[in-house]
PDB file of N, CA and C in Angstrom:
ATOM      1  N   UNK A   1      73.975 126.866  93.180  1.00  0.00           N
ATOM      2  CA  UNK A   1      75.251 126.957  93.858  1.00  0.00           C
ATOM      3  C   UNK A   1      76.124 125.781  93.422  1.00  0.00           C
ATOM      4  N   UNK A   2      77.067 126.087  93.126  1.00  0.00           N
ATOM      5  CA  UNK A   2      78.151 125.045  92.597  1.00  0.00           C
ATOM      6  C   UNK A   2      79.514 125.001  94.027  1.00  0.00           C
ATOM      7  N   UNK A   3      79.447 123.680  93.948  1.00  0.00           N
ATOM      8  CA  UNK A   3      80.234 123.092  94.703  1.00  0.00           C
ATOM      9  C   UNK A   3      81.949 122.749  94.274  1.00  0.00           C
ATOM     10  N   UNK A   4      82.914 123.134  95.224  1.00  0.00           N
ATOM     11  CA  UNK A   4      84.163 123.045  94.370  1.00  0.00           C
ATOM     12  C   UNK A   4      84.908 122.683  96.018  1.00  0.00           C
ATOM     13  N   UNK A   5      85.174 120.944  96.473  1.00  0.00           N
ATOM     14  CA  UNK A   5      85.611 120.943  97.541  1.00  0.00           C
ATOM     15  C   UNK A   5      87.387 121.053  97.374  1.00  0.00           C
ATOM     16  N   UNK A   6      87.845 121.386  98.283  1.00  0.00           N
ATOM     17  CA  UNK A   6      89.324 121.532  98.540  1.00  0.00           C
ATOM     18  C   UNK A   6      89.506 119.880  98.260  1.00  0.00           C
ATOM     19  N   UNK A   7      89.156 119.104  98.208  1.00  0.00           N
ATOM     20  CA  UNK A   7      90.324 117.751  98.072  1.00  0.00           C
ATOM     21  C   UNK A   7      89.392 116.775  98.201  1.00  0.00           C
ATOM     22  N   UNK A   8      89.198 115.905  97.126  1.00  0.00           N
ATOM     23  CA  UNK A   8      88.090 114.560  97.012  1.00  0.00           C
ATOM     24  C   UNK A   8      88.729 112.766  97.055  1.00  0.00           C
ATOM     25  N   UNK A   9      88.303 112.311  97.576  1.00  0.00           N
ATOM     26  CA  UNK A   9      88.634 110.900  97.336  1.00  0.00           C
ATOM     27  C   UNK A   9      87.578 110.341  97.101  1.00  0.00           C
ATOM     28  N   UNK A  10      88.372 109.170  95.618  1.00  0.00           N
ATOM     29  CA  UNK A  10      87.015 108.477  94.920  1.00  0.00           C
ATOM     30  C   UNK A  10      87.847 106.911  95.375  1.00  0.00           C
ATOM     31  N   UNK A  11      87.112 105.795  95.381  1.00  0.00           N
ATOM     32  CA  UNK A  11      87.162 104.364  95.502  1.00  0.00           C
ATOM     33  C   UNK A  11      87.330 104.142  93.780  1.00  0.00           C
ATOM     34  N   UNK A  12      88.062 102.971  94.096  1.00  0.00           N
ATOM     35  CA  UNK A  12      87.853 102.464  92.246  1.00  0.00           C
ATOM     36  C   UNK A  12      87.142 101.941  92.286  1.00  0.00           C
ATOM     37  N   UNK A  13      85.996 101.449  93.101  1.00  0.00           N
ATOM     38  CA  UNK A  13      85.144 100.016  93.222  1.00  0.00           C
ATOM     39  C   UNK A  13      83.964 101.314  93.667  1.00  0.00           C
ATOM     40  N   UNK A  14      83.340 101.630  93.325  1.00  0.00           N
ATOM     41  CA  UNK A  14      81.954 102.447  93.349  1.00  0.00           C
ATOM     42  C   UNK A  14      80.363 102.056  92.010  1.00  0.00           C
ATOM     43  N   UNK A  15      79.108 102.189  93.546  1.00  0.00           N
ATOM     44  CA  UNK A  15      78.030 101.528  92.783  1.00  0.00           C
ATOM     45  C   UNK A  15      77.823 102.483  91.484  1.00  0.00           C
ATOM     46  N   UNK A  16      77.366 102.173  90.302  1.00  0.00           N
ATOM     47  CA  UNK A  16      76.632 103.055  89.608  1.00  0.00           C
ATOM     48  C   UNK A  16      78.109 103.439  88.972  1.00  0.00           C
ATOM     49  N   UNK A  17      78.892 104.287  88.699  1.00  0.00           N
ATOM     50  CA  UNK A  17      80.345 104.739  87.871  1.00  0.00           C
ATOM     51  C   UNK A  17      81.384 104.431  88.792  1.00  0.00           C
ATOM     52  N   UNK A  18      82.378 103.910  87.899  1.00  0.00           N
ATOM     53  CA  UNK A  18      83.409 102.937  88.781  1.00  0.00           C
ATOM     54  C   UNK A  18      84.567 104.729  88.876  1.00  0.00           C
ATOM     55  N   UNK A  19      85.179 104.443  90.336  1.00  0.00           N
ATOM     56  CA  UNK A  19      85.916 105.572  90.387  1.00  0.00           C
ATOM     57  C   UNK A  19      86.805 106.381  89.025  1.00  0.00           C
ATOM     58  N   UNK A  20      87.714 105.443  88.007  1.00  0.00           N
ATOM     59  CA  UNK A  20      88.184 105.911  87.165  1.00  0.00           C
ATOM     60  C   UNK A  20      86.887 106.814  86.216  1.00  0.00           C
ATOM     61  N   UNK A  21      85.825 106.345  85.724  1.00  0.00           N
ATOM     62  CA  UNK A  21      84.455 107.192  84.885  1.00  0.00           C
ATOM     63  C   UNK A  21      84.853 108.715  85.726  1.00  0.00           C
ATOM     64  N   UNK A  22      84.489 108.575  87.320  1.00  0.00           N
ATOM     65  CA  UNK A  22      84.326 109.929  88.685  1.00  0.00           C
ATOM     66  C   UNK A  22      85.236 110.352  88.371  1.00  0.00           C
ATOM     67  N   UNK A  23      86.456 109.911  88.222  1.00  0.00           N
ATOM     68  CA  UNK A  23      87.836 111.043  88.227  1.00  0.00           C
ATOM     69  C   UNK A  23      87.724 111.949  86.969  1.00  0.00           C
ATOM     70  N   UNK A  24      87.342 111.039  85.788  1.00  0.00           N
ATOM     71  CA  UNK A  24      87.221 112.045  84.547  1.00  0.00           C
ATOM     72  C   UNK A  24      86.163 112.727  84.287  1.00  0.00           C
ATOM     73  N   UNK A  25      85.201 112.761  84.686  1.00  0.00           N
ATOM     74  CA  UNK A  25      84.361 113.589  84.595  1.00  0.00           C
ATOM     75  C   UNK A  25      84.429 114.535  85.719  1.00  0.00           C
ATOM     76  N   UNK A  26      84.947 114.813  86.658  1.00  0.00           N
ATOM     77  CA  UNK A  26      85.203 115.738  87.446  1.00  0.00           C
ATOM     78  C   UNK A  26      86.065 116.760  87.084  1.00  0.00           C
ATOM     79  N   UNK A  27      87.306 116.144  86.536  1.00  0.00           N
ATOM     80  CA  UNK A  27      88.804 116.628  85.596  1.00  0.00           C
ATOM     81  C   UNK A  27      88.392 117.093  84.959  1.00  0.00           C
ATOM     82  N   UNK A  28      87.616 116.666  83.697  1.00  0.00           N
ATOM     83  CA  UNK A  28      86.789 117.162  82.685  1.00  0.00           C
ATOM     84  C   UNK A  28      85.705 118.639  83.350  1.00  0.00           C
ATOM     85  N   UNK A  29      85.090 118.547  84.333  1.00  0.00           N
ATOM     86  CA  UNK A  29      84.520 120.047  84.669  1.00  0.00           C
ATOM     87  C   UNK A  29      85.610 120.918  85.682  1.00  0.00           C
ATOM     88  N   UNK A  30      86.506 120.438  86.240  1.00  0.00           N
ATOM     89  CA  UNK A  30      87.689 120.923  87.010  1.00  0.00           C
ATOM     90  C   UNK A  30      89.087 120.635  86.723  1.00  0.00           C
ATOM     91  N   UNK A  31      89.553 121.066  85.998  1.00  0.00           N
ATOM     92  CA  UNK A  31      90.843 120.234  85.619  1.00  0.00           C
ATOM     93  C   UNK A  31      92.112 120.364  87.040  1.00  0.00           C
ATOM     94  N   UNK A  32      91.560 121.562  87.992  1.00  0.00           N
ATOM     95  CA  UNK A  32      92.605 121.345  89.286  1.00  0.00           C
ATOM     96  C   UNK A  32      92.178 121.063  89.981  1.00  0.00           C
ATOM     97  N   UNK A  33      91.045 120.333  90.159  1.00  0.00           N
ATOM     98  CA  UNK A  33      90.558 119.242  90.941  1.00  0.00           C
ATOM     99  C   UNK A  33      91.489 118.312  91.868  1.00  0.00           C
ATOM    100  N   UNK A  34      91.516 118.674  93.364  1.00  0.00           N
ATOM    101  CA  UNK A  34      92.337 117.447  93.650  1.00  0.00           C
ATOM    102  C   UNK A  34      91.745 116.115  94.410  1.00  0.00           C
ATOM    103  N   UNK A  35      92.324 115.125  93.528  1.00  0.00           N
ATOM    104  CA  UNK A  35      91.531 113.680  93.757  1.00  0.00           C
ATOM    105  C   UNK A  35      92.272 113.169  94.245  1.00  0.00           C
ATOM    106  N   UNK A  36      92.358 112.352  95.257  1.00  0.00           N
ATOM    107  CA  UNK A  36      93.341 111.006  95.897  1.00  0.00           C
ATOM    108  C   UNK A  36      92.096 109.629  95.841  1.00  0.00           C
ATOM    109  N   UNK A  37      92.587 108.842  95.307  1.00  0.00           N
ATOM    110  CA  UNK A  37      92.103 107.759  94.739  1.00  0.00           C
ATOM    111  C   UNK A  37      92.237 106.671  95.575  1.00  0.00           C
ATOM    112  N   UNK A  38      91.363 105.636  95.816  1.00  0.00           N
ATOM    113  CA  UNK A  38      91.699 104.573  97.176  1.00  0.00           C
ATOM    114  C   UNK A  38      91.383 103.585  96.682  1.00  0.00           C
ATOM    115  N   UNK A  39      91.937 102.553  96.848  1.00  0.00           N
ATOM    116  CA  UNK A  39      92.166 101.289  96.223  1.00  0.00           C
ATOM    117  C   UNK A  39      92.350 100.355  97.349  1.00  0.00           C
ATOM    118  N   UNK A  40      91.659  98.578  96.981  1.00  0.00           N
ATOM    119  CA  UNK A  40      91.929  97.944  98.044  1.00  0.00           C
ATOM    120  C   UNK A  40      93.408  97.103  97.404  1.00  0.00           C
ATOM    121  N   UNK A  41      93.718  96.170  97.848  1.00  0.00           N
ATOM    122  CA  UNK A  41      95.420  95.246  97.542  1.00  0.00           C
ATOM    123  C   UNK A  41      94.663  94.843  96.367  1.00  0.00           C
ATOM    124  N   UNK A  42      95.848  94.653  95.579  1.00  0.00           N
ATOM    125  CA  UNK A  42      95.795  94.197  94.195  1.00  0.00           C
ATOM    126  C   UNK A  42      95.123  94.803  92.815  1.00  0.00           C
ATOM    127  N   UNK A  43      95.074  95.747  93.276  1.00  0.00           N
ATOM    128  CA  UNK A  43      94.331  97.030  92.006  1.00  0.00           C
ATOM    129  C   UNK A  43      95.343  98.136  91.769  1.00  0.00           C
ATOM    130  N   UNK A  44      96.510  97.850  91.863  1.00  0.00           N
ATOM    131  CA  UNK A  44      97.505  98.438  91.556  1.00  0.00           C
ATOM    132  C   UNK A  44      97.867  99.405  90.129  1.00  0.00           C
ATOM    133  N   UNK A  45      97.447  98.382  89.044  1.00  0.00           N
ATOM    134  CA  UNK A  45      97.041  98.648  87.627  1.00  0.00           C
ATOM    135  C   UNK A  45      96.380  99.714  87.408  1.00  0.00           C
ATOM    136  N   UNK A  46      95.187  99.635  88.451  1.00  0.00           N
ATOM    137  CA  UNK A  46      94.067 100.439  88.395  1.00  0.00           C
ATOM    138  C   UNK A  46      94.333 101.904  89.031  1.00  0.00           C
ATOM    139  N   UNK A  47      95.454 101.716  89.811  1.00  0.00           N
ATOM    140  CA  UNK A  47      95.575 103.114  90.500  1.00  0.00           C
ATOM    141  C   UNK A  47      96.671 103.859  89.958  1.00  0.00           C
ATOM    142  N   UNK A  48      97.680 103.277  88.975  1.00  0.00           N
ATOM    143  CA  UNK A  48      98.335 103.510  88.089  1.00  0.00           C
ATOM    144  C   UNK A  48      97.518 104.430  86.956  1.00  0.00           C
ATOM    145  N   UNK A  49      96.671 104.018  86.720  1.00  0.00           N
ATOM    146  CA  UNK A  49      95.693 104.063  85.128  1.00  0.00           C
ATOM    147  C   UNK A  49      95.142 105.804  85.902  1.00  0.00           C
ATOM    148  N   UNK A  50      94.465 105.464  87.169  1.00  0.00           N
ATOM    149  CA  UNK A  50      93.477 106.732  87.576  1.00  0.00           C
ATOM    150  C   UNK A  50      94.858 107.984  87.914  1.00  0.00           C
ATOM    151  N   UNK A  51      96.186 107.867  88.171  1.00  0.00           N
ATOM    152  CA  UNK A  51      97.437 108.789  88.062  1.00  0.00           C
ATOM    153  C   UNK A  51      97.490 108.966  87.088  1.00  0.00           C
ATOM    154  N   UNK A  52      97.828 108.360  86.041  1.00  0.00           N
ATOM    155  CA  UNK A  52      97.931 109.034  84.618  1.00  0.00           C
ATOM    156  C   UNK A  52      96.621 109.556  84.375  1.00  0.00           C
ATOM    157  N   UNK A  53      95.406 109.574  84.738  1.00  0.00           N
ATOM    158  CA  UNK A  53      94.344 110.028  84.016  1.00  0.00           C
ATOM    159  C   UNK A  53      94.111 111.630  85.130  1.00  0.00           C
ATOM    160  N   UNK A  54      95.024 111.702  85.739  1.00  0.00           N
ATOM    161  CA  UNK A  54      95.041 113.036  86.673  1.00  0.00           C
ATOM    162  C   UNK A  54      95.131 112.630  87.724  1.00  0.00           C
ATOM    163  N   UNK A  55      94.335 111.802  88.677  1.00  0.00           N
ATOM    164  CA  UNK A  55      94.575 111.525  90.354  1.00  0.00           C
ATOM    165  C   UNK A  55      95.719 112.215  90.801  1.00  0.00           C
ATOM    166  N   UNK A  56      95.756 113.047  91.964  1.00  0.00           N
ATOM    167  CA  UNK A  56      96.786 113.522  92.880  1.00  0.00           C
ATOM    168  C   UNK A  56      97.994 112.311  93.799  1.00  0.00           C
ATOM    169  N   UNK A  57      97.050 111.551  93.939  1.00  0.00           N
ATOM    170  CA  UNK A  57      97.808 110.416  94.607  1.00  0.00           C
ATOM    171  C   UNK A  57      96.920 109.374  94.739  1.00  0.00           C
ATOM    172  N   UNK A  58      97.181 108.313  95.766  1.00  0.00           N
ATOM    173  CA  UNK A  58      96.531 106.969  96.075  1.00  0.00           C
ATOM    174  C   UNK A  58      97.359 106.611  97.181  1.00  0.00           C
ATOM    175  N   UNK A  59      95.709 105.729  98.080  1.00  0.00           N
ATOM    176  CA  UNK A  59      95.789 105.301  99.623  1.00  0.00           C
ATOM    177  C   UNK A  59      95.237 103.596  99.292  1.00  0.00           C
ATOM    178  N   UNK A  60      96.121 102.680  99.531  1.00  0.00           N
ATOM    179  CA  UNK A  60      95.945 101.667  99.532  1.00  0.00           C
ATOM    180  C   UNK A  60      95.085 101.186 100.973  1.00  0.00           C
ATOM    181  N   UNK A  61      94.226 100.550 100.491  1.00  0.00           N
ATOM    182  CA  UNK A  61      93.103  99.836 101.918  1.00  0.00           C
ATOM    183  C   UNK A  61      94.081  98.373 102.038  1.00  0.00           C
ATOM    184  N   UNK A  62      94.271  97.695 103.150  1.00  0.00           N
ATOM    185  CA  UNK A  62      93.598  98.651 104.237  1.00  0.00           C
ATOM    186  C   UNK A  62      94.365  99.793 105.026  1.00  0.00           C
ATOM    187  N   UNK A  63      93.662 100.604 105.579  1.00  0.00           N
ATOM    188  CA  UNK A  63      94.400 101.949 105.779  1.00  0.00           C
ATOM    189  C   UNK A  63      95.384 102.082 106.626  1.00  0.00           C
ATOM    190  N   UNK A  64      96.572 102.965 106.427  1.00  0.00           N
ATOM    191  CA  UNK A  64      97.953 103.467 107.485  1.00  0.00           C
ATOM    192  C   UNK A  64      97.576 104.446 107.938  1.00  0.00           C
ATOM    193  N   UNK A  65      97.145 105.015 109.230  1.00  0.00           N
ATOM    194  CA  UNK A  65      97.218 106.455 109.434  1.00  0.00           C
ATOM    195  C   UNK A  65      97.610 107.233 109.085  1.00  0.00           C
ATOM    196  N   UNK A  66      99.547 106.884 109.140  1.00  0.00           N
ATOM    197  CA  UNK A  66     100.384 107.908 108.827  1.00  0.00           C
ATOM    198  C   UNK A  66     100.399 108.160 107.117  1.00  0.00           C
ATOM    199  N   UNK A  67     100.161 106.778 106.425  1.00  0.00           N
ATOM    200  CA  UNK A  67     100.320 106.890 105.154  1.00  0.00           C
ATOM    201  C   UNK A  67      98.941 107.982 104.747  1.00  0.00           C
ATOM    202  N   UNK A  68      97.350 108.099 105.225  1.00  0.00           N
ATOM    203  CA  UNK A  68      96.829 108.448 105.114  1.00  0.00           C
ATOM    204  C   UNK A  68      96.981 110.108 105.216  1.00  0.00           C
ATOM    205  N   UNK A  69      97.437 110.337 106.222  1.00  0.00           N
ATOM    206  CA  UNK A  69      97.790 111.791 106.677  1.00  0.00           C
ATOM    207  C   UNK A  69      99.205 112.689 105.902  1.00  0.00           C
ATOM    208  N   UNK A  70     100.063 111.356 105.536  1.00  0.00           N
ATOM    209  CA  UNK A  70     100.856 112.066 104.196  1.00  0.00           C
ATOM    210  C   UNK A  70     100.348 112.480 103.102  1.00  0.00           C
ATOM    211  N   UNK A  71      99.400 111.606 102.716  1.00  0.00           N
ATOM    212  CA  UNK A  71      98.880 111.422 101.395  1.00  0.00           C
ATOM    213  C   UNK A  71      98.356 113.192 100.989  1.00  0.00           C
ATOM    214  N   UNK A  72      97.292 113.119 102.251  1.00  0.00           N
ATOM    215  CA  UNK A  72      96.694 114.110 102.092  1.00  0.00           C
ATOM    216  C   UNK A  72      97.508 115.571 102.349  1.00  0.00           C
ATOM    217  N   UNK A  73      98.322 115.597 103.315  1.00  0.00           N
ATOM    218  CA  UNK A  73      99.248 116.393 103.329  1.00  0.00           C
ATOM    219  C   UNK A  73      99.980 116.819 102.192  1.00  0.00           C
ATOM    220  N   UNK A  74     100.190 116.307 101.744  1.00  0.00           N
ATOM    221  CA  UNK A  74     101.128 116.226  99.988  1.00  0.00           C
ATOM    222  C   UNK A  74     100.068 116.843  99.587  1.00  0.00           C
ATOM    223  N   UNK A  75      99.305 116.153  98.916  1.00  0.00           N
ATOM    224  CA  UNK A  75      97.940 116.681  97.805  1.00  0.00           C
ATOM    225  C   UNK A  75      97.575 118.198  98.125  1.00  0.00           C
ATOM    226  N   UNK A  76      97.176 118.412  99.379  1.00  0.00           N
ATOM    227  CA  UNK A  76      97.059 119.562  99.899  1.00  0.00           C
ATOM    228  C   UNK A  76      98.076 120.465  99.549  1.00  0.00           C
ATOM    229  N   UNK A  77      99.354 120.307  99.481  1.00  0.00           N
ATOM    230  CA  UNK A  77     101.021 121.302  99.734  1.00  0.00           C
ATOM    231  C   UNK A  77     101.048 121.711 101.138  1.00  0.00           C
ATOM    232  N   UNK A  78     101.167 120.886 102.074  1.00  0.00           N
ATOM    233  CA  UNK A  78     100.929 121.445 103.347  1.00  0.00           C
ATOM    234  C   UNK A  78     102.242 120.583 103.667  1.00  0.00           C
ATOM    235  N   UNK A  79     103.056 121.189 104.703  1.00  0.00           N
ATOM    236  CA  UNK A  79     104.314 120.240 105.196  1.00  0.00           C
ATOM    237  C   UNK A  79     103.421 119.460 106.726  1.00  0.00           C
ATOM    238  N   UNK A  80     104.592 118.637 106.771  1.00  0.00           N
ATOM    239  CA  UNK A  80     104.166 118.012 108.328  1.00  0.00           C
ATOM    240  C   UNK A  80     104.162 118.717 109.041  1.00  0.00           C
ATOM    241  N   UNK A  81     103.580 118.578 110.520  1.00  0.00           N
ATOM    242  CA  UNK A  81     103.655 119.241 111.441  1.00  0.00           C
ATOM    243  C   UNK A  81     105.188 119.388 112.459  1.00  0.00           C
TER     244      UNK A  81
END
């Protein structure tokens, strides 16, 4: 059984493959894969780099609710409530 979730978030800071490796090899078996990418302050570069490499968006830590619930809202195509 193959797994295909509606909407993934990867960390750039992950043990074993750093989130940017996760995004492309996912892209690479899903190319409409949607990823939102999470980053803590000052990895800005980095969340730049994982958008051009496909990412849907990015949630800066530490977390906004509302920014969180846009994010995903967007990525999704879903309007606000």
């Amino acid at each position: 059984m193959e797994l295909t979730p509606d909407l993934m978030t990867l960390d750039i800071t992950m043990p074993i493959m750093d989130g940017i490796q996760t995004l492309e090899k996912i892209l690479a078996h899903d190319a409409k894969a949607k990823i939102i990418m999470v980053s803590a302050l000052g990895k800005e570069e980095t969340v730049k780099n994982a958008l051009e490499k496909g990412a849907r968006s990015f949630i800066v830590k530490p977390f906004d609710r509302n920014t969180v619930l846009e994010r995903l809202r967007k990525t999704m195509g879903r309007a606000a409530p």
